[in-house]
Protein backbone atom coordinates (compact mmCIF):
# COMPACT_ATOMS: atom_id res chain seq x y z
CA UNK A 1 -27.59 10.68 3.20
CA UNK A 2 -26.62 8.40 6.06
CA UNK A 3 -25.49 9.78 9.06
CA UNK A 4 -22.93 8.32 11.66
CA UNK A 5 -24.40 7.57 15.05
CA UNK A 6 -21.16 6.77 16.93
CA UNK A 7 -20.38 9.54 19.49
CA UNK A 8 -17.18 12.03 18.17
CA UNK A 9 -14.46 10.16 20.40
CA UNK A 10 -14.87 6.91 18.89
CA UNK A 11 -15.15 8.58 15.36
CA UNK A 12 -11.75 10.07 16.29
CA UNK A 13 -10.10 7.10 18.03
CA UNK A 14 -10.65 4.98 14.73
CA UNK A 15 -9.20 7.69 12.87
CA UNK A 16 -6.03 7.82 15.31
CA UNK A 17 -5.89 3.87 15.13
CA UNK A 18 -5.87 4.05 11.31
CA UNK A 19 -2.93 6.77 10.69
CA UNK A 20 -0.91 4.79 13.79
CA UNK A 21 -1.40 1.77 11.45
CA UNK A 22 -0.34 3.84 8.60
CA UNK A 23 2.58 4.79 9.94
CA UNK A 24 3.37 1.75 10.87
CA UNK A 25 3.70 0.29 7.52
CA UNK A 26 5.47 3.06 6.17
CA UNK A 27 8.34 2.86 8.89
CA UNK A 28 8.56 -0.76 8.16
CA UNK A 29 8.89 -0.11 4.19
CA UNK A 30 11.43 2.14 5.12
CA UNK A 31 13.33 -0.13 7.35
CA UNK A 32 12.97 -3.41 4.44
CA UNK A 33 14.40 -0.48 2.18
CA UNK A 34 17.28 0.55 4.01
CA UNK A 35 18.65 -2.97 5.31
CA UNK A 36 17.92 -4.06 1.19
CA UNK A 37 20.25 -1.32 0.50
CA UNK A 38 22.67 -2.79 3.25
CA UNK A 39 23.10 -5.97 1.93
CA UNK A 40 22.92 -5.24 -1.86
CA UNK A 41 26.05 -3.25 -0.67
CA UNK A 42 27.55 -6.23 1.09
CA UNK A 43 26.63 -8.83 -1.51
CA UNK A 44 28.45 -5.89 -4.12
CA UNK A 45 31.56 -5.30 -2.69
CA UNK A 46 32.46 -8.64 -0.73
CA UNK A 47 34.90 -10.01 -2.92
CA UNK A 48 36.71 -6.02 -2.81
CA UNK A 49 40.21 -5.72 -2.63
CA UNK A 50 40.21 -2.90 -0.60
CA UNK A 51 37.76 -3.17 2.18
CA UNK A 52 39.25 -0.06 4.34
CA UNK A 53 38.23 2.31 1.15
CA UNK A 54 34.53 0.91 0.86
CA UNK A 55 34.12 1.64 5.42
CA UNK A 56 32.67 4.86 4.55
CA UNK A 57 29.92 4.16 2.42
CA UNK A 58 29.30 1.35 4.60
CA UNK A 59 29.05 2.99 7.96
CA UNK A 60 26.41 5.40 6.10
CA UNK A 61 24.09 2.66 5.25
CA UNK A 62 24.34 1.37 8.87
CA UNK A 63 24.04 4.54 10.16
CA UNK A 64 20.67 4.96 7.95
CA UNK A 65 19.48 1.22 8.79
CA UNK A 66 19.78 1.83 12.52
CA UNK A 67 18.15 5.18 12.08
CA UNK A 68 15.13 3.50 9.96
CA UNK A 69 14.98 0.85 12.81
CA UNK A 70 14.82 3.71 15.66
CA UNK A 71 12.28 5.28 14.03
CA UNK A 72 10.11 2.19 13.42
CA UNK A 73 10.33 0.86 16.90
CA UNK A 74 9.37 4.03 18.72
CA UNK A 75 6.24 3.79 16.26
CA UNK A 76 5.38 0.20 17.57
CA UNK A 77 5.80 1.57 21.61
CA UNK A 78 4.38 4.67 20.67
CA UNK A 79 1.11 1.89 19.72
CA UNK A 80 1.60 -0.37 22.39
CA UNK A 81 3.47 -2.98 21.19
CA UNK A 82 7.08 -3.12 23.50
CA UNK A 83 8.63 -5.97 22.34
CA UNK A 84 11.06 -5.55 19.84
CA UNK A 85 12.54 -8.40 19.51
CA UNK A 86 9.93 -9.43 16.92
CA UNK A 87 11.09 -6.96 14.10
CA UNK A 88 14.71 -8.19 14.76
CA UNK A 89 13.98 -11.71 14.00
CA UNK A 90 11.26 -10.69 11.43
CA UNK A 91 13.20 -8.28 9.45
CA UNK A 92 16.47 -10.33 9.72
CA UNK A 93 18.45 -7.00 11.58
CA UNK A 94 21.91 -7.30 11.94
CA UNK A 95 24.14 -7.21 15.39
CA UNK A 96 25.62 -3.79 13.84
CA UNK A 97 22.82 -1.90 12.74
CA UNK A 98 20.72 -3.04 16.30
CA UNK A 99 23.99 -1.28 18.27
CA UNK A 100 23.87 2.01 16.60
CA UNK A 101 19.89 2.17 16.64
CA UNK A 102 19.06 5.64 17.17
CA UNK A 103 22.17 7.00 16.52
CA UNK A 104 22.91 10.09 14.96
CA UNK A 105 26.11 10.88 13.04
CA UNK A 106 27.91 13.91 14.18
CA UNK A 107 27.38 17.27 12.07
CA UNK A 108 30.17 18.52 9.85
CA UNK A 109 29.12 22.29 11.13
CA UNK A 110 31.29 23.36 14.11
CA UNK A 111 28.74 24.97 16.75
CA UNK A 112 29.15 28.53 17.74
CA UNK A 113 29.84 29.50 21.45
């Protein structure tokens, strides 16, 4: 049976490297999912003849794009890379869901005192 000669730390920084990479990918799967949902929505309900009624469901898919897109970037600084303006451009992310990046909608549950 072979046996590793690299010391511990670089055994465990490859590790590290590999589940940062990991996560990565799966915040970015989750971001292509949620702005797919976003504009299947659109592309559904453009032609809608009332456009106040459909806001709601709307505003939730924004809200969960911009969360997806919060999540994902803090990944990529969290590795290093600061720029974000890639995965904008990249992923195609609207003016609306960039502004409420990180956002969190209110709870319905009034808070004791």
């Amino acid at each position: 049976m072979p046996r590793d000669l690299r010391p511990p730390v670089d055994i465990l920084h490859y590790e590290i490297v590999q589940e940062q990479a990991s996560a990565l990918g799966r915040m970015g799967r989750t971001l292509e999912q949620a702005l797919a949902r976003l504009r299947e929505f659109d592309a559904a309900h453009e032609s809608s003849e009332n456009p106040a009624a459909m806001q709601p469901a709307r505003r939730k898919l924004v809200m969960e794009a911009g969360q997806a897109l919060w999540m994902f970037v803090v990944q990529r600084e969290a590795t290093g890379l600061r720029d974000s303006r890639h995965i904008m451009r990249t992923y195609n992310v609207p003016a609306e869901v960039q502004h409420c990046m990180g956002l969190t909608p209110p709870t319905s549950k009034p808070i004791s005192k």
